[in-house]
Protein backbone atom coordinates (compact mmCIF):
# COMPACT_ATOMS: atom_id res chain seq x y z
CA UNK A 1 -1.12 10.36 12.39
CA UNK A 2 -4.30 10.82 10.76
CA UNK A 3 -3.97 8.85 7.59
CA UNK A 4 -6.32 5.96 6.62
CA UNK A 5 -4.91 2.12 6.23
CA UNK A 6 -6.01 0.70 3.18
CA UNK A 7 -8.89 -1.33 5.13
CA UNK A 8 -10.36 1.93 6.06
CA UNK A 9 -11.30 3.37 2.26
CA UNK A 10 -13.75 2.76 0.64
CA UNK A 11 -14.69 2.56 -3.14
CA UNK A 12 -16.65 5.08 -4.14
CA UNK A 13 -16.52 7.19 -1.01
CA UNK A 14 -15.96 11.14 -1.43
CA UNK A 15 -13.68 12.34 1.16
CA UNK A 16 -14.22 16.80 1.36
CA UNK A 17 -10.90 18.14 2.77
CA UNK A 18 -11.49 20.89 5.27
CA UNK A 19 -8.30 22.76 5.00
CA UNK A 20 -8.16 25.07 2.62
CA UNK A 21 -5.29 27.77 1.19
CA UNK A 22 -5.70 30.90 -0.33
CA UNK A 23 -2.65 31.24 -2.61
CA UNK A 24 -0.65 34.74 -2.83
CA UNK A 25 1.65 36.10 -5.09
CA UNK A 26 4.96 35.22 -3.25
CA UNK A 27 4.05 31.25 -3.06
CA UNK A 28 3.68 31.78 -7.21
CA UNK A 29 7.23 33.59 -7.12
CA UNK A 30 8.69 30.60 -4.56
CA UNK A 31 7.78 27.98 -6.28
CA UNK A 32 8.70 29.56 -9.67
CA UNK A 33 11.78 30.56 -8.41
CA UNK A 34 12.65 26.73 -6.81
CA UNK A 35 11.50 24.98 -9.86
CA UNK A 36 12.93 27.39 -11.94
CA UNK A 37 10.47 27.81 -14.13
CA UNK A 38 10.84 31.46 -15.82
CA UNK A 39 7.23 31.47 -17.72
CA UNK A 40 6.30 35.18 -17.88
CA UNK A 41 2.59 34.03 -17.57
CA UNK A 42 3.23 33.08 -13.63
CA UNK A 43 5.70 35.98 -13.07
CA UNK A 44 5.20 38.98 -15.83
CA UNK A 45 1.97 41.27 -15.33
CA UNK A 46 2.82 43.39 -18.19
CA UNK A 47 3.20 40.40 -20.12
CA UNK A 48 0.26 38.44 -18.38
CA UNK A 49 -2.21 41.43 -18.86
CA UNK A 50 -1.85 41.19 -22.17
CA UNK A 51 -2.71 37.75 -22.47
CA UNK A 52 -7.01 36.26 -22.80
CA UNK A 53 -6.20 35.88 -19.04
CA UNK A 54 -5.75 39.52 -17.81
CA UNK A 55 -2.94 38.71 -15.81
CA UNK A 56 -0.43 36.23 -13.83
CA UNK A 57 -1.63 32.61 -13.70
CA UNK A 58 -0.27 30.66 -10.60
CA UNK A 59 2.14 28.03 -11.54
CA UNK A 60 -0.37 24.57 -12.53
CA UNK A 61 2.11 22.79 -10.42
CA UNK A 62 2.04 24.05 -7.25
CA UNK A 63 -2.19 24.17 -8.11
CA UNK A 64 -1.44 19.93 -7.64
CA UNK A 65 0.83 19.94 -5.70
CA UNK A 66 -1.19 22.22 -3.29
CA UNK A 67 -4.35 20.13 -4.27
CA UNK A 68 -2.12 16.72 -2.92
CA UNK A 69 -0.80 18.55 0.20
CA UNK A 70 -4.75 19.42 1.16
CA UNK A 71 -5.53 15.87 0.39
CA UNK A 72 -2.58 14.57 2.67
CA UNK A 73 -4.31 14.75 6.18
CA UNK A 74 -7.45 13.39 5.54
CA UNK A 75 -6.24 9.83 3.01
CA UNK A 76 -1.95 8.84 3.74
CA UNK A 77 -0.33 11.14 6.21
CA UNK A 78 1.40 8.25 7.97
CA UNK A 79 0.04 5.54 6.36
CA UNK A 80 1.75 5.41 2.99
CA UNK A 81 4.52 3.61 1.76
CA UNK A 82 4.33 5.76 -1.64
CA UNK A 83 2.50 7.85 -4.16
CA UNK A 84 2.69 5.17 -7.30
CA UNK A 85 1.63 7.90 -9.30
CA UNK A 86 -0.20 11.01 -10.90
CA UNK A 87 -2.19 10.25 -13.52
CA UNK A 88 -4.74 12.07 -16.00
CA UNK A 89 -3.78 15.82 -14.85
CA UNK A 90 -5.93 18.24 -15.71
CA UNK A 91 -6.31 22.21 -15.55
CA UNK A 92 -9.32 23.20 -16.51
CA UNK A 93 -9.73 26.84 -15.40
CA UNK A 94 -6.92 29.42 -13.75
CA UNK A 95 -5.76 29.98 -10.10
CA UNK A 96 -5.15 33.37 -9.86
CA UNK A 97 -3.42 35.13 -6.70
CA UNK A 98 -5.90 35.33 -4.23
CA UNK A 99 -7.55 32.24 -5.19
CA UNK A 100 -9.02 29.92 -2.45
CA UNK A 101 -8.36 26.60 -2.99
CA UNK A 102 -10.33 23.42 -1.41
CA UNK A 103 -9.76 19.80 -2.44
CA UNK A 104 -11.70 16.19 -2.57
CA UNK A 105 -11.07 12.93 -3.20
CA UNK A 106 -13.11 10.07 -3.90
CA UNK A 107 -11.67 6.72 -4.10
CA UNK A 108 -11.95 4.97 -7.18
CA UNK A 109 -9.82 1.50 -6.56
CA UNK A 110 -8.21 -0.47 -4.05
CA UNK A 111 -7.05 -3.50 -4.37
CA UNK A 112 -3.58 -5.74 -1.74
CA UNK A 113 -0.75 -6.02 -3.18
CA UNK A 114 0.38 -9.69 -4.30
CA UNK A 115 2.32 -10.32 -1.04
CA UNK A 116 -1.18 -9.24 0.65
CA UNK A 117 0.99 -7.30 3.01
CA UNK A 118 -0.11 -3.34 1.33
CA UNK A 119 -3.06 -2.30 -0.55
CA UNK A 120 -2.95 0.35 -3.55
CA UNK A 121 -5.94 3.01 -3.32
CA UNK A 122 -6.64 5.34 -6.42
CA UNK A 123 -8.00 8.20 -5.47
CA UNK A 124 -9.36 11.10 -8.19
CA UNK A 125 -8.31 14.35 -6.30
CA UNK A 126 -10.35 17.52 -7.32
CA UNK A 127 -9.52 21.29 -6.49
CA UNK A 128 -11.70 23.85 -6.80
CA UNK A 129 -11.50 28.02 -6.12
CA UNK A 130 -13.56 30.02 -3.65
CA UNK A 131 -16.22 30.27 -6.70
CA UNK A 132 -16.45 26.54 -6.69
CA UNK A 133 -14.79 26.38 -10.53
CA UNK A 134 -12.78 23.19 -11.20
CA UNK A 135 -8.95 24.02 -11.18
CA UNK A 136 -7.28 20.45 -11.05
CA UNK A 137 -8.22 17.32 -11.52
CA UNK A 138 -6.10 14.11 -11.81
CA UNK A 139 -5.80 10.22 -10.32
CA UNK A 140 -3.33 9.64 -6.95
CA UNK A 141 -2.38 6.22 -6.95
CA UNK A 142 -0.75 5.40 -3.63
CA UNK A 143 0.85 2.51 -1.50
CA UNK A 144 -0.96 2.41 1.70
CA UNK A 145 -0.14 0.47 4.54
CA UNK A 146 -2.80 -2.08 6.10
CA UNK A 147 -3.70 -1.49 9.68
CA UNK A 148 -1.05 -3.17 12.22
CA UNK A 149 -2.23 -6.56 13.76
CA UNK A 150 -3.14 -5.86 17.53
């Protein structure tokens, strides 16, 4: 486990996620393909060149969800309950294929739940490419647990 309990975050605090993923043209297709979502933009070149974007656009999905699997390791890998929510999602520039994508978080609530016996951390997660362009941006809200009595 290398998740935080809610005691250990911090308001304010920027967390950088080291791992990074540089996303290729068959995880667009797989995750197209299992969400079944047929927009020619993600899976079309012809169609996709033709568009103010020059070409195929990786699935703004799988941009968050990659953006909340880089976050994972470093914030609730083991210590979550749940993700409350995703909040505020925005894309404000284009993953392409090839694109290297980093993440951050910085905590921007936390507060125990009215039993006292969880806390809830907001977190505003924020991916970026190799070129250091915002891709993603939105608010995690998650149940954490609280470190275990010794």
């Amino acid at each position: 486990m290398t998740g935080r309990y809610y005691e250990e975050f911090e308001v304010g605090e920027t967390i950088a996620h080291e791992k990074r993923r540089t996303v290729s043209e068959s995880d667009n297709q797989r995750f197209c393909d299992m969400t079944m979502n047929q927009q020619p933009l993600h899976l079309d070149e012809e169609f996709a060149g033709e568009t103010r974007f020059g070409g195929r656009l990786v699935n703004g999905l799988y941009t968050l969800s990659l953006a909340v699997g880089l976050s994972i390791p470093d914030t609730t890998d083991g210590t979550i309950v749940a993700n409350l929510s995703y909040d505020d999602v925005e894309h404000p520039n284009p993953v392409f294929h090839g694109d290297t994508i980093r993440a951050q978080s910085t905590v921007t609530d936390k507060r125990e739940t009215s039993d006292g016996e969880r806390g809830i951390v907001t977190m505003h997660v924020e991916a970026f490419n190799q070129d250091d362009d915002l891709v993603c941006e939105f608010d995690r809200t998650a149940l954490s647990l609280k470190r275990p009595e010794e």
